[in-house]
N, C-alpha and C. Protein backbone atom coordinates (compact mmCIF):
# COMPACT_ATOMS: atom_id res chain seq x y z
N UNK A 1 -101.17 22.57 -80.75
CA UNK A 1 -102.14 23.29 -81.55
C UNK A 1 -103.21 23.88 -80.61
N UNK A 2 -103.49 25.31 -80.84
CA UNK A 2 -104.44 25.43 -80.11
C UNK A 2 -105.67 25.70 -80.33
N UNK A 3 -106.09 25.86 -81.63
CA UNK A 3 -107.57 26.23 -82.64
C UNK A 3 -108.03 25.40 -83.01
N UNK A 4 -108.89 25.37 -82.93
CA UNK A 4 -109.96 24.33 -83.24
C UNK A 4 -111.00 25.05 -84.25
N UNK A 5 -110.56 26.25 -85.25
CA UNK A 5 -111.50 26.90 -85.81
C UNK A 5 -112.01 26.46 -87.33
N UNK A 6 -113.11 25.79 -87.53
CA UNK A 6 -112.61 25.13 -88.96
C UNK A 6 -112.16 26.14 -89.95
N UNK A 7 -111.49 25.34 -90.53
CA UNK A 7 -110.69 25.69 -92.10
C UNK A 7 -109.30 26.52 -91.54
N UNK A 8 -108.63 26.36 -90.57
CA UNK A 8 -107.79 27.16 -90.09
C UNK A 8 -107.04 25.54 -89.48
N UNK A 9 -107.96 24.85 -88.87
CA UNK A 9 -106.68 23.48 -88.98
C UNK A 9 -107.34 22.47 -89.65
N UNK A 10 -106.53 21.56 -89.75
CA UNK A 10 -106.61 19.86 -91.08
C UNK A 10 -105.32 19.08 -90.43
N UNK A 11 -105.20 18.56 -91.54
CA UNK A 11 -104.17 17.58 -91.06
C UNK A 11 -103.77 17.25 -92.18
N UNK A 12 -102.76 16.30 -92.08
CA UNK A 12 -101.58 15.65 -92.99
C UNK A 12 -102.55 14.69 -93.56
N UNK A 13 -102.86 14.55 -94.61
CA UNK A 13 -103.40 13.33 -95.68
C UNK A 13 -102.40 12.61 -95.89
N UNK A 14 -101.12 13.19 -96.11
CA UNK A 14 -100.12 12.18 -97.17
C UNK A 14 -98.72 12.97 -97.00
N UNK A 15 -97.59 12.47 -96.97
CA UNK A 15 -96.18 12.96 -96.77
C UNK A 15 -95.54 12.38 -98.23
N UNK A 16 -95.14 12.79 -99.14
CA UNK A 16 -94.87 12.42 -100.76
C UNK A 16 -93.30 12.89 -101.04
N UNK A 17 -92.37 12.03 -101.15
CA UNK A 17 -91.29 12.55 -101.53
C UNK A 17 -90.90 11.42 -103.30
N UNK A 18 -89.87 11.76 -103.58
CA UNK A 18 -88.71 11.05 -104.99
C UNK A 18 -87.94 11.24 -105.53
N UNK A 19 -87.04 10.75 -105.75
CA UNK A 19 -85.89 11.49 -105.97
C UNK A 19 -85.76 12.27 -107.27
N UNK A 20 -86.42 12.66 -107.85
CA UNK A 20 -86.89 13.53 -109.41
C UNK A 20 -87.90 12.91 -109.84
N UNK A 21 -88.58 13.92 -110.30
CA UNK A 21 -89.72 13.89 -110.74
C UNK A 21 -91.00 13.76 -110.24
N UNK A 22 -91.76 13.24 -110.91
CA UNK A 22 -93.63 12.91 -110.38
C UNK A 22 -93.97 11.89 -111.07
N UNK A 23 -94.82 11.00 -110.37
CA UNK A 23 -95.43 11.09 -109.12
C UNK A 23 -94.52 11.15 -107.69
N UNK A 24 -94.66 12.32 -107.01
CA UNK A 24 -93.82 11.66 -105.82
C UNK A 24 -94.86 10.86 -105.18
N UNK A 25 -93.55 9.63 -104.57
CA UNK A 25 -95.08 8.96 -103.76
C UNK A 25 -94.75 8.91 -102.42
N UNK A 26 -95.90 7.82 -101.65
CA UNK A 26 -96.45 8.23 -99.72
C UNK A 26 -95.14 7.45 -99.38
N UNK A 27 -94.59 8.33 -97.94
CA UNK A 27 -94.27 7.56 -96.91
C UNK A 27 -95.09 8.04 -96.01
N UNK A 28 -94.42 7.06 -94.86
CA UNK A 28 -95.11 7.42 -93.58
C UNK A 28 -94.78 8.58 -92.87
N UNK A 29 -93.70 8.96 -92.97
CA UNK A 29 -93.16 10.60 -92.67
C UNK A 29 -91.75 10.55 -92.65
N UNK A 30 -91.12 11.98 -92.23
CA UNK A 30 -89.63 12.09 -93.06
C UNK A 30 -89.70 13.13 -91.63
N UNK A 31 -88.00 13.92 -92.30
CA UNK A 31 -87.64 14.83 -91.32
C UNK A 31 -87.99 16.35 -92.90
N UNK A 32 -88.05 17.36 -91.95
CA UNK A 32 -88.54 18.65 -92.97
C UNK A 32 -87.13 19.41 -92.22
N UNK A 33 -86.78 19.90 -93.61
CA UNK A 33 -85.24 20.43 -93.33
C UNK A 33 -85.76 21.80 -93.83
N UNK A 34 -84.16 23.01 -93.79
CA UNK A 34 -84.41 24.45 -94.42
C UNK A 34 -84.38 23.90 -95.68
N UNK A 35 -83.85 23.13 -96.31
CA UNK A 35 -84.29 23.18 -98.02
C UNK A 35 -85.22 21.95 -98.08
N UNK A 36 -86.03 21.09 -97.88
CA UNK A 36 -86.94 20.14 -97.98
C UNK A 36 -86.87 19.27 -97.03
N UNK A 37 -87.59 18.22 -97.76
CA UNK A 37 -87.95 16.97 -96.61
C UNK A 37 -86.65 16.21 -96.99
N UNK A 38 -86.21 15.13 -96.03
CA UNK A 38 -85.05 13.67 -96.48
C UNK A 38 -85.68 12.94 -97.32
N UNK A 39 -85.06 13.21 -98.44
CA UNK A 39 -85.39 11.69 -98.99
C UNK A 39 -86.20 12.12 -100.53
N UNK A 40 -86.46 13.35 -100.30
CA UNK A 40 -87.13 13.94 -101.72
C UNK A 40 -85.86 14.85 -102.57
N UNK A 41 -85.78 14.89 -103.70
CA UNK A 41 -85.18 15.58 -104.87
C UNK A 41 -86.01 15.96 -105.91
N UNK A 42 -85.19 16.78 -106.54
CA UNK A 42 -86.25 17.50 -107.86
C UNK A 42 -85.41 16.98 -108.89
N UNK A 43 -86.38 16.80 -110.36
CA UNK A 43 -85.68 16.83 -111.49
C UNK A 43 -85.10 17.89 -112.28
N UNK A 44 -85.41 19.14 -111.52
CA UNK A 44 -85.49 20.38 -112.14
C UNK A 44 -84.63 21.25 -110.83
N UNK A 45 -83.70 20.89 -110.19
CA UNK A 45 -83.62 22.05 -109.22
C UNK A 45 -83.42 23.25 -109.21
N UNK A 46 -83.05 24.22 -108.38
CA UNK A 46 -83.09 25.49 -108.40
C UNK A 46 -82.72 25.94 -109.37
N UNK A 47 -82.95 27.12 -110.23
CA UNK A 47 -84.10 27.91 -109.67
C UNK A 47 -85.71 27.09 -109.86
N UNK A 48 -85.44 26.27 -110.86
CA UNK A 48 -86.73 25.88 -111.01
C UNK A 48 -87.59 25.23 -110.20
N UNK A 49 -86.92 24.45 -108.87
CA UNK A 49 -87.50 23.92 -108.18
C UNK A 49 -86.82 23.65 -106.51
N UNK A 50 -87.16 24.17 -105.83
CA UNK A 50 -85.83 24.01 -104.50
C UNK A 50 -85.42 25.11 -103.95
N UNK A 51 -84.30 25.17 -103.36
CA UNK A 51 -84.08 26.53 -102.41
C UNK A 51 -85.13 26.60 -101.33
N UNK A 52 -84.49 27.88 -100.61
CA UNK A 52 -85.34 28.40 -99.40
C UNK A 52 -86.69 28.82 -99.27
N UNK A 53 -86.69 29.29 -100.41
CA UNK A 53 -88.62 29.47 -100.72
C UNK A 53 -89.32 29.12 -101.01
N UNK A 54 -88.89 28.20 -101.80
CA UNK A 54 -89.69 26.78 -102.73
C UNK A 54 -88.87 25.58 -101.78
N UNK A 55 -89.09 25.29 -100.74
CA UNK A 55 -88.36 24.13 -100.06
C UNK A 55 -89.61 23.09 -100.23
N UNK A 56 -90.70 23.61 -99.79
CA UNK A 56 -92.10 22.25 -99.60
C UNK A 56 -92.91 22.41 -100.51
N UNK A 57 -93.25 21.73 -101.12
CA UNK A 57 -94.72 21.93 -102.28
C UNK A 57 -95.78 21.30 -101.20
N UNK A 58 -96.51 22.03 -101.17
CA UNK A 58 -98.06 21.70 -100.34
C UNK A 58 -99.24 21.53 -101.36
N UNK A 59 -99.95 21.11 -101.49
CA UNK A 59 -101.60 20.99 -102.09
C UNK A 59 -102.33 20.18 -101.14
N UNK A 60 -103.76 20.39 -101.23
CA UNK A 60 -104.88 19.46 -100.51
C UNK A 60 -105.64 18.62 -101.43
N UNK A 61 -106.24 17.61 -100.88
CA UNK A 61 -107.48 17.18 -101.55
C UNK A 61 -108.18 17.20 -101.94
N UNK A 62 -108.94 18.26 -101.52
CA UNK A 62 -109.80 18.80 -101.31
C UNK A 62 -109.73 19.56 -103.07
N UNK A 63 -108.92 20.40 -103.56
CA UNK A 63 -108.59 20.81 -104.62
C UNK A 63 -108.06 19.26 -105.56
N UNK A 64 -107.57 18.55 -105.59
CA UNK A 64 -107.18 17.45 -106.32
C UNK A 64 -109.05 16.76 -106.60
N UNK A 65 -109.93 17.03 -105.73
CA UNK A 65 -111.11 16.08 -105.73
C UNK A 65 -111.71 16.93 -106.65
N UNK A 66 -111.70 18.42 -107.09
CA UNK A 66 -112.16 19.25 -107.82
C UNK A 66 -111.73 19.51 -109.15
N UNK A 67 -110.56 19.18 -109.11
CA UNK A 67 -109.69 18.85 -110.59
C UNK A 67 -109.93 17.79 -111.22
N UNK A 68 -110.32 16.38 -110.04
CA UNK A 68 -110.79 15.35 -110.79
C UNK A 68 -112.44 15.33 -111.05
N UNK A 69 -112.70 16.18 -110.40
CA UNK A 69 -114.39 16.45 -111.16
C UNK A 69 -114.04 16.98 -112.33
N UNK A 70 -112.96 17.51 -112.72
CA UNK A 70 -113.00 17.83 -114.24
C UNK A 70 -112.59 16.79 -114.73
N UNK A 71 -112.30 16.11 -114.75
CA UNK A 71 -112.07 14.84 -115.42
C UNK A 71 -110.79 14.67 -115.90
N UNK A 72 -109.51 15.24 -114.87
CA UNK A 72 -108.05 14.85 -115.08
C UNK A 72 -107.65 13.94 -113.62
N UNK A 73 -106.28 13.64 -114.19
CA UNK A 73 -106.07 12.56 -113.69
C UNK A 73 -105.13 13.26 -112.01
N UNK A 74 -106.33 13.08 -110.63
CA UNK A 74 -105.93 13.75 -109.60
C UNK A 74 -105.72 12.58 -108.41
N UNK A 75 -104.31 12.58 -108.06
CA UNK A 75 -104.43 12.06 -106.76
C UNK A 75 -102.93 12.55 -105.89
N UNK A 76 -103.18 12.64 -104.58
CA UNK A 76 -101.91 13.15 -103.95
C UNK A 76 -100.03 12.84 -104.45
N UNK A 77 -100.09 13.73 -104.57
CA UNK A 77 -98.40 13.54 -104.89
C UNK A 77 -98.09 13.13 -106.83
N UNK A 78 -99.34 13.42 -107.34
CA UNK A 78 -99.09 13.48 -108.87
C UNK A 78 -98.71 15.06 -109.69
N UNK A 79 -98.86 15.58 -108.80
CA UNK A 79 -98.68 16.87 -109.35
C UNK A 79 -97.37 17.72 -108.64
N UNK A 80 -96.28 16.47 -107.88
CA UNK A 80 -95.29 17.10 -106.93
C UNK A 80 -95.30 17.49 -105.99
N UNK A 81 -96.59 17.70 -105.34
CA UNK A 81 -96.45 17.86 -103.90
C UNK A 81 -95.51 17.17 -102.98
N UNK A 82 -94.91 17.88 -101.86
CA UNK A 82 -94.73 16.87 -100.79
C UNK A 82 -95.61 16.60 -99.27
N UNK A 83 -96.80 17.80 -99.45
CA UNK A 83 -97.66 17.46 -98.11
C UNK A 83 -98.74 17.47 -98.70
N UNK A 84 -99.69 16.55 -98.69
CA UNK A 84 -100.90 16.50 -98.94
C UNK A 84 -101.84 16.85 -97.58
N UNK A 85 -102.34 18.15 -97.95
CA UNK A 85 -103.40 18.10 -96.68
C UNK A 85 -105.01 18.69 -96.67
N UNK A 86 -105.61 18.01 -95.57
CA UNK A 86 -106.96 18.36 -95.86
C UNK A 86 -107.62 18.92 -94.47
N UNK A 87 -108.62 19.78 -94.83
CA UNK A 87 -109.78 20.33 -94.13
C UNK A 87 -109.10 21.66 -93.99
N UNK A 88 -108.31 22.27 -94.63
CA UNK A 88 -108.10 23.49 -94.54
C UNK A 88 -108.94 24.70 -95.43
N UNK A 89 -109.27 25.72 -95.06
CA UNK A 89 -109.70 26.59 -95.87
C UNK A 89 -108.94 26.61 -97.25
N UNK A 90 -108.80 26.36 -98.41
CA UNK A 90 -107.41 26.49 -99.48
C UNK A 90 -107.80 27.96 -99.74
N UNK A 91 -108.47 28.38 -100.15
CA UNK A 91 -108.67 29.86 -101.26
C UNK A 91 -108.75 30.58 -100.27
N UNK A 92 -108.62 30.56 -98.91
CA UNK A 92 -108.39 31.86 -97.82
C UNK A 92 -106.99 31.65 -97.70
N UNK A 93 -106.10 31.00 -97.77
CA UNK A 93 -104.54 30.94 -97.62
C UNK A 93 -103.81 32.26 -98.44
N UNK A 94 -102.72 32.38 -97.70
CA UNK A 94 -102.17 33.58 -98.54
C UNK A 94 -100.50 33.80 -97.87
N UNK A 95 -99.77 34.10 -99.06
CA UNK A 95 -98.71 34.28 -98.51
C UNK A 95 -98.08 34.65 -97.00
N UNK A 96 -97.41 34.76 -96.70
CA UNK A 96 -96.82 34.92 -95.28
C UNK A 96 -97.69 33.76 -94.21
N UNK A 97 -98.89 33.27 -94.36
CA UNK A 97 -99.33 32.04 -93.94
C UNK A 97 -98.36 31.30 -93.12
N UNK A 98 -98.80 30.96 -92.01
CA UNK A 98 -97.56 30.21 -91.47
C UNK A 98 -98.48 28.76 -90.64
N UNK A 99 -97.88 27.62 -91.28
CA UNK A 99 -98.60 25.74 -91.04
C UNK A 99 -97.83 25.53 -89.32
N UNK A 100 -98.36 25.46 -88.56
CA UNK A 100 -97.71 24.97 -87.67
C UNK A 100 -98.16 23.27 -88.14
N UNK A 101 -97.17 22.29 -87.81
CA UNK A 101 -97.24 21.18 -88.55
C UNK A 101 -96.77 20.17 -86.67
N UNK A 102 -98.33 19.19 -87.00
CA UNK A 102 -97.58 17.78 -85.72
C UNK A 102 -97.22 18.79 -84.10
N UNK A 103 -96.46 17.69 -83.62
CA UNK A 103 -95.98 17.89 -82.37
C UNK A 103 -94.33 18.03 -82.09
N UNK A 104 -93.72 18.29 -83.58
CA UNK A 104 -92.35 18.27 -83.30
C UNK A 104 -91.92 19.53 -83.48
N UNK A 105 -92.51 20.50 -83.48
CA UNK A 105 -93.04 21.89 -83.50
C UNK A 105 -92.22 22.65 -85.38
N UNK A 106 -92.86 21.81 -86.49
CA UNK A 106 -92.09 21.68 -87.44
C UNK A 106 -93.36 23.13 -87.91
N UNK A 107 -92.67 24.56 -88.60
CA UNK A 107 -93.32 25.44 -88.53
C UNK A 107 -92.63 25.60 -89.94
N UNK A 108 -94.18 26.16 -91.37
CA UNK A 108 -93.77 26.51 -92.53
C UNK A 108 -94.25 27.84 -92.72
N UNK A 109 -93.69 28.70 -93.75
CA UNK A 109 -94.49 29.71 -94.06
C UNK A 109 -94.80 29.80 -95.53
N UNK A 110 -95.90 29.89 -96.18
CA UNK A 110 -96.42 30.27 -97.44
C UNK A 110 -95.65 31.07 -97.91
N UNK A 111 -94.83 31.04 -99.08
CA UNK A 111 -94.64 31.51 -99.97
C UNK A 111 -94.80 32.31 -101.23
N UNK A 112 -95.13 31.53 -102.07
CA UNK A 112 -95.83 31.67 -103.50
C UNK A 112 -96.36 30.58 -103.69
N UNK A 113 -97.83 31.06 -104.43
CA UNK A 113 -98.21 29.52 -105.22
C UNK A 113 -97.22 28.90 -105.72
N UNK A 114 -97.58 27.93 -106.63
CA UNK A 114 -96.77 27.16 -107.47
C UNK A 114 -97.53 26.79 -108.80
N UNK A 115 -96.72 27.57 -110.16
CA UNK A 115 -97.35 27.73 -111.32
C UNK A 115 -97.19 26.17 -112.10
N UNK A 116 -97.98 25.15 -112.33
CA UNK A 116 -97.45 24.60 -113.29
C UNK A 116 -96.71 24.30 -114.29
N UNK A 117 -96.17 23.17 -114.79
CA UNK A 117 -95.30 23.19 -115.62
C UNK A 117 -95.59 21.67 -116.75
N UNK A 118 -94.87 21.51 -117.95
CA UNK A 118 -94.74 20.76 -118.92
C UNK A 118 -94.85 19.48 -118.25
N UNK A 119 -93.97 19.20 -117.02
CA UNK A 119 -93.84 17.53 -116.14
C UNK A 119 -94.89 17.26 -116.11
N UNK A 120 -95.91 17.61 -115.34
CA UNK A 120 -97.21 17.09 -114.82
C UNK A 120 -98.44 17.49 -116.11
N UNK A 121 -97.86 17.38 -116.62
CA UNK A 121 -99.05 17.54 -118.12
C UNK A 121 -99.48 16.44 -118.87
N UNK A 122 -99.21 15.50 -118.24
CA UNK A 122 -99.47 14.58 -118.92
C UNK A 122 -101.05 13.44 -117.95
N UNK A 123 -100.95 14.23 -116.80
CA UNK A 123 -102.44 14.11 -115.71
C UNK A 123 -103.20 14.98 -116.55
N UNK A 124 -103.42 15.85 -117.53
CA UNK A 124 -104.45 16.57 -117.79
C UNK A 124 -105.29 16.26 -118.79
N UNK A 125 -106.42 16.32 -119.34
CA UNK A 125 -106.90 16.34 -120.51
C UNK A 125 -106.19 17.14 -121.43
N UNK A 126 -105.92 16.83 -122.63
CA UNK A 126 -105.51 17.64 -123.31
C UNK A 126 -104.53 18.40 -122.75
N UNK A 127 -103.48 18.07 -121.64
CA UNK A 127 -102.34 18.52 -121.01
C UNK A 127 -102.80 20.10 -120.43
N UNK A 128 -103.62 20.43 -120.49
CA UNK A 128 -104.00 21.88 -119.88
C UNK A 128 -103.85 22.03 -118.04
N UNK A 129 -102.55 22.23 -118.16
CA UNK A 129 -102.29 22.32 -116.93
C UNK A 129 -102.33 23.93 -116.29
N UNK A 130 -102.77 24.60 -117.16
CA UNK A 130 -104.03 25.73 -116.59
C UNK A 130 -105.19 25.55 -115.67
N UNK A 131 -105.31 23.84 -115.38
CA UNK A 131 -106.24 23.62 -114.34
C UNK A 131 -106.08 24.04 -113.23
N UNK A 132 -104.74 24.03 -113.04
CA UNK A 132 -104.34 24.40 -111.57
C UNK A 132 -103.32 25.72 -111.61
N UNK A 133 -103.84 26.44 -112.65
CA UNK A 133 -102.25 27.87 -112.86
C UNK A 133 -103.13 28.68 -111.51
N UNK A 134 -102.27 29.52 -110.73
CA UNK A 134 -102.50 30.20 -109.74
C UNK A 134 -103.64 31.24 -110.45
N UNK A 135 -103.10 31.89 -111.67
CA UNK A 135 -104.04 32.77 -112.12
C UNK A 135 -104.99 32.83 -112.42
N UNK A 136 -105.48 31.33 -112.99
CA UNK A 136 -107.16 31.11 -113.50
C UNK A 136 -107.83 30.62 -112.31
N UNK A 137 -107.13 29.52 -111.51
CA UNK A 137 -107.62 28.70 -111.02
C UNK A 137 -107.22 29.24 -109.35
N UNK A 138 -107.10 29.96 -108.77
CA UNK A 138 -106.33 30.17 -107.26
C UNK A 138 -106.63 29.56 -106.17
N UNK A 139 -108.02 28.97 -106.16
CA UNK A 139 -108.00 28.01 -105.28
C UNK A 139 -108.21 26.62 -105.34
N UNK A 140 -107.53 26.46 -106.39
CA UNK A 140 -106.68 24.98 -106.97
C UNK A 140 -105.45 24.74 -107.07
N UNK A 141 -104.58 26.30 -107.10
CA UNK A 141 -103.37 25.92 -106.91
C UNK A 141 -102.64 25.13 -105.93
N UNK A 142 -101.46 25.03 -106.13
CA UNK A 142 -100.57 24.50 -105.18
C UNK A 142 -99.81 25.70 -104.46
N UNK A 143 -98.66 25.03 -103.31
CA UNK A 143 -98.03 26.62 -102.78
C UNK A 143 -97.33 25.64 -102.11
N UNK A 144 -95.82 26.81 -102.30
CA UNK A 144 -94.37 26.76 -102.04
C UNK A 144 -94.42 27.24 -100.20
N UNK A 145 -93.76 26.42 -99.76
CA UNK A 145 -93.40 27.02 -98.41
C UNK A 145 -92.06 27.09 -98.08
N UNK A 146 -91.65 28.02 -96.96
CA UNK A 146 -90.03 27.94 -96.75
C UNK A 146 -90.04 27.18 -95.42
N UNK A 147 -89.23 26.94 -94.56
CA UNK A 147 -89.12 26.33 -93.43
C UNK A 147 -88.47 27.05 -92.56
N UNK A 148 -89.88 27.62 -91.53
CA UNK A 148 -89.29 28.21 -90.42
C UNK A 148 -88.59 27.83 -89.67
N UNK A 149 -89.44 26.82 -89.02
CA UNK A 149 -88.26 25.64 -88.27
C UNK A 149 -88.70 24.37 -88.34
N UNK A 150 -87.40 23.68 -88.85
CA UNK A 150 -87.10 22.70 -89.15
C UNK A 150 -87.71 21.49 -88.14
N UNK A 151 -88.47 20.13 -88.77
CA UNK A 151 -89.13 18.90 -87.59
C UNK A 151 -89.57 18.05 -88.16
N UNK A 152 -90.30 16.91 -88.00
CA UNK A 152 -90.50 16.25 -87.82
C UNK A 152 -91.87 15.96 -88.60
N UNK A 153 -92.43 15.54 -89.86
CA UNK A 153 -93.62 15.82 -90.60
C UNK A 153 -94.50 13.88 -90.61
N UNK A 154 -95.28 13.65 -90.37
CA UNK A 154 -96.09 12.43 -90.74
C UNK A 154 -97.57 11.81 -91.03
N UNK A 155 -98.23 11.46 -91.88
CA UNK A 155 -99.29 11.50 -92.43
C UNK A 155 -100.19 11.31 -90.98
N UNK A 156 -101.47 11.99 -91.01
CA UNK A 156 -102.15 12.13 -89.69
C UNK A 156 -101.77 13.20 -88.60
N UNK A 157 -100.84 14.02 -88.82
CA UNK A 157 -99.97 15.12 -88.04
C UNK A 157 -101.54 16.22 -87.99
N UNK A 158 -101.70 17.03 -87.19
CA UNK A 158 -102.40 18.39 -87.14
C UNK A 158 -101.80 19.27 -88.01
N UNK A 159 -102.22 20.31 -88.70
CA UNK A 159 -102.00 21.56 -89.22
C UNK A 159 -103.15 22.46 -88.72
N UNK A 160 -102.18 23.63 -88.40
CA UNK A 160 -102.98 24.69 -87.56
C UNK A 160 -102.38 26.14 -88.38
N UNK A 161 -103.10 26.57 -89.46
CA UNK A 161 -102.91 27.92 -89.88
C UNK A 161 -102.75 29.09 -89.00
N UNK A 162 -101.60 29.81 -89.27
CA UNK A 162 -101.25 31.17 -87.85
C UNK A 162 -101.27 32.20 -89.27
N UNK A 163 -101.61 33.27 -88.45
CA UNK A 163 -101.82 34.68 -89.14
C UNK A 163 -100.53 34.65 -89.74
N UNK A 164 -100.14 35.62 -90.73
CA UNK A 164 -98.63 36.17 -91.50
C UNK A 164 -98.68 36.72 -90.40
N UNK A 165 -96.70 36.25 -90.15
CA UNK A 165 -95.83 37.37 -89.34
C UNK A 165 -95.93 38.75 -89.55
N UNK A 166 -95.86 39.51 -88.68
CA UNK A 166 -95.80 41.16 -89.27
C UNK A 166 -94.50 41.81 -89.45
């Protein structure tokens, strides 16, 4: 990593996989493949959840600590994530975004947010999982990454935000 610029790097809070569904919960770290991490599955797979573009669900804390100031039920890996991370800028992120991740030179690129759904509605007040829809809420959402190259992911790892490829 070579920036040290805040909100451009953070680090790994939490590595969250399961084999369907949510909560995914913590390990200590996994391997990050072109379609996900080992050891995680969806209840919903492709299209709804999986493939090359949707391989990683990412969110921070930082947004989960703001959702639970509203008074729903927020903690890493309840809403499907598989990387929990913090001290990043969230609402400056933007597609083509690319995580350089750790020292195993494991490299993601931003995707698309990730719109909520019916599963995780049951963390909300009144199930309004509009808390976190990309459209109301954008820097509460979550976001899909693909896997540039494939490595090595574990809670405490560096993340270092790189400009979109051109």
């Amino acid at each position: 990593m070579s920036s040290t610029v805040p909100g451009r790097t953070g680090r790994v809070h939490q590595v969250n996989v399961s084999s369907g569904g949510v909560p995914k919960l913590p390990v200590l770290g996994t391997q990050v493949r072109r379609l996900g991490l080992d050891g995680d599955g969806h209840a919903e797979p492709e299209p709804v959840h999986g493939g090359e573009l949707q391989a990683v669900s990412i969110y921070c804390v930082e947004a989960l600590a703001r959702v639970a100031a509203d008074g729903h039920c927020a903690f890493p890996g309840a809403y499907g994530e598989n990387l929990t991370l913090e001290g990043l800028d969230w609402p400056a992120l933007g597609p083509g975004d690319r995580l350089a991740i750790g020292d195993g030179g494991l490299l993601l690129e931003l995707t698309k947010h990730t719109a909520p759904c019916q599963t995780i509605a049951h963390w909300f007040v009144d199930r309004q999982i509009a808390r976190i829809s990309p459209k109301i809420h954008p820097e509460d959402a979550r976001w899909y990454a693909r896997v540039i190259v494939e490595g090595p992911v574990a809670a405490g790892d560096a993340v270092e935000v790189l400009p979109a490829s051109g």
